[in-house]
Protein backbone atom coordinates (compact mmCIF):
# COMPACT_ATOMS: atom_id res chain seq x y z
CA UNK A 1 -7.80 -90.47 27.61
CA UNK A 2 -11.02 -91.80 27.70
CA UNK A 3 -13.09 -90.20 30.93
CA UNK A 4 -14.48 -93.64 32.02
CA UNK A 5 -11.42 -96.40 31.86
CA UNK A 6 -9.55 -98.17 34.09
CA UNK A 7 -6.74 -96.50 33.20
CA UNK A 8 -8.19 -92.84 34.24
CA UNK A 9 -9.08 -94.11 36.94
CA UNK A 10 -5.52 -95.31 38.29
CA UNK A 11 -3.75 -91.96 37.14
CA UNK A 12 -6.15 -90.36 39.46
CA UNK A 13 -5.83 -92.77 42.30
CA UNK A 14 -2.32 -92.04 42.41
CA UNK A 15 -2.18 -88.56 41.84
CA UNK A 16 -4.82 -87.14 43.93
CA UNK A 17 -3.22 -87.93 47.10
CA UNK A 18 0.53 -86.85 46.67
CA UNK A 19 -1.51 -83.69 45.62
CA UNK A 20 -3.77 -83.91 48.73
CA UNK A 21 -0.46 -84.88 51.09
CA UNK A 22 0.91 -81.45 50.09
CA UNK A 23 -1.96 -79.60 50.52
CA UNK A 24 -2.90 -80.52 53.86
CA UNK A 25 1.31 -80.44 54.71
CA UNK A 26 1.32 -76.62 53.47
CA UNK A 27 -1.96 -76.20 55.70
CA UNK A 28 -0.26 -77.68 58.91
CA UNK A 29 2.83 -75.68 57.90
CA UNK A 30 0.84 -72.41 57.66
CA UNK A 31 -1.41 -72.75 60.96
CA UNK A 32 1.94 -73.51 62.99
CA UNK A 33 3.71 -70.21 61.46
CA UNK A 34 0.18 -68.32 62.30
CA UNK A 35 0.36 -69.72 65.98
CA UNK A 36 -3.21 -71.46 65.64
CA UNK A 37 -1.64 -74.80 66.47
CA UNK A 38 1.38 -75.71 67.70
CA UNK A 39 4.73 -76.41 65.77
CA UNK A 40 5.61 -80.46 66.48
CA UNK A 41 8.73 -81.77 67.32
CA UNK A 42 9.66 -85.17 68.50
CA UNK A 43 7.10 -88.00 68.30
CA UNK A 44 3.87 -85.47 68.07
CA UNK A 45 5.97 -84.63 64.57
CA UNK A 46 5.16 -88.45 63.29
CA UNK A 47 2.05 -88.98 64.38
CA UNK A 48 1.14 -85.74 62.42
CA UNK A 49 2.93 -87.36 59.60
CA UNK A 50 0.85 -90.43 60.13
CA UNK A 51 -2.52 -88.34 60.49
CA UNK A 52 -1.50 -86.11 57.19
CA UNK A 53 -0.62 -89.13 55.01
CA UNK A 54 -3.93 -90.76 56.23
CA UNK A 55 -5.91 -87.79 55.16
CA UNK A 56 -4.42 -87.63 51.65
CA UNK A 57 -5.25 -91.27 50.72
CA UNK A 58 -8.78 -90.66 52.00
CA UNK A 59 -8.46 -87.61 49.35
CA UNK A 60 -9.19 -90.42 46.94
CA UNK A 61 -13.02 -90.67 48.26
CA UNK A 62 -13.34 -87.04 46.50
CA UNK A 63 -13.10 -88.66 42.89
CA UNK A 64 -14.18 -91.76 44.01
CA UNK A 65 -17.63 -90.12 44.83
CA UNK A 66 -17.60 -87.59 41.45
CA UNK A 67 -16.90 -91.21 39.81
CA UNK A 68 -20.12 -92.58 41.52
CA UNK A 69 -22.62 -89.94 40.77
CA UNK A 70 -21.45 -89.86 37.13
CA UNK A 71 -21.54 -93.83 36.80
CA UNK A 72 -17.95 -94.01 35.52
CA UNK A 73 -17.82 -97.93 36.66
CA UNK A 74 -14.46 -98.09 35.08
CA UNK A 75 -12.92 -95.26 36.84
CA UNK A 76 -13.72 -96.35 40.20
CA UNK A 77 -12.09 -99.32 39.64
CA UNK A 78 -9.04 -97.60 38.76
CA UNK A 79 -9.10 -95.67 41.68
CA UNK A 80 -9.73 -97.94 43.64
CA UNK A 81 -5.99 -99.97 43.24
CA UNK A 82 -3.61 -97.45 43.76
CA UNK A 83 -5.80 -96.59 46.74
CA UNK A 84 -5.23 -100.28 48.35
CA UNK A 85 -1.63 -99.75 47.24
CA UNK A 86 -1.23 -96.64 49.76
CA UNK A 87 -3.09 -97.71 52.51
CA UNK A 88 -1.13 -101.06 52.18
CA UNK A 89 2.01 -99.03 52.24
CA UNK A 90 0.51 -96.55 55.17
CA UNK A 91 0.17 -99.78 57.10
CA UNK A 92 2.88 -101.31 56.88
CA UNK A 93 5.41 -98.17 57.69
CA UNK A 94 2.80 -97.55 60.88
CA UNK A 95 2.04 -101.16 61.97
CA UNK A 96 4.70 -101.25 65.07
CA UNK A 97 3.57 -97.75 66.05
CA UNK A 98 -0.10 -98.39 65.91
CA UNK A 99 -0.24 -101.92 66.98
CA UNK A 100 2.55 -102.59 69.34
């Protein structure tokens, strides 16, 4: 693949943050087992849910920025889609929650 194209760009968009969502789940995970924060259960279990899916789309801004500095135009772009895509997605599964 070609390092700047729109195409690169859209592969990483929507890998980077199902990588990211299971990083920062294993971290939760981990610092519940250890006792430095507490398990969740009930409705503090979704809106962790809600806060880790939030932080793995904004995972994106990682590339995004390595993207910027390098002047890979292209690959922004790409990013950029699948990006909308998710947060379109993380809004509509959270709208009633977060604006009822």
């Amino acid at each position: 693949m070609e390092k700047d194209s729109v195409l690169t760009g859209l592969v990483i968009g929507a890998i980077v943050p199902v990588i990211g969502y299971l990083a920062i789940d294993q971290l939760f995970n981990l610092l519940g087992m250890a006792g430095i924060i507490p398990q969740e259960a009930g409705a503090s279990m979704a809106r962790s849910m809600r806060t880790i899916a939030l932080l793995a789309i904004c995972c994106n801004l990682i590339p995004f920025e390595i993207g910027r500095r390098r002047r890979y135009d292209d690959t922004m772009r790409g990013i950029v889609f699948p990006t909308l895509i998710y947060v379109g997605f993380w809004a509509y599964k959270y709208f009633y929650v977060l604006f009822a």
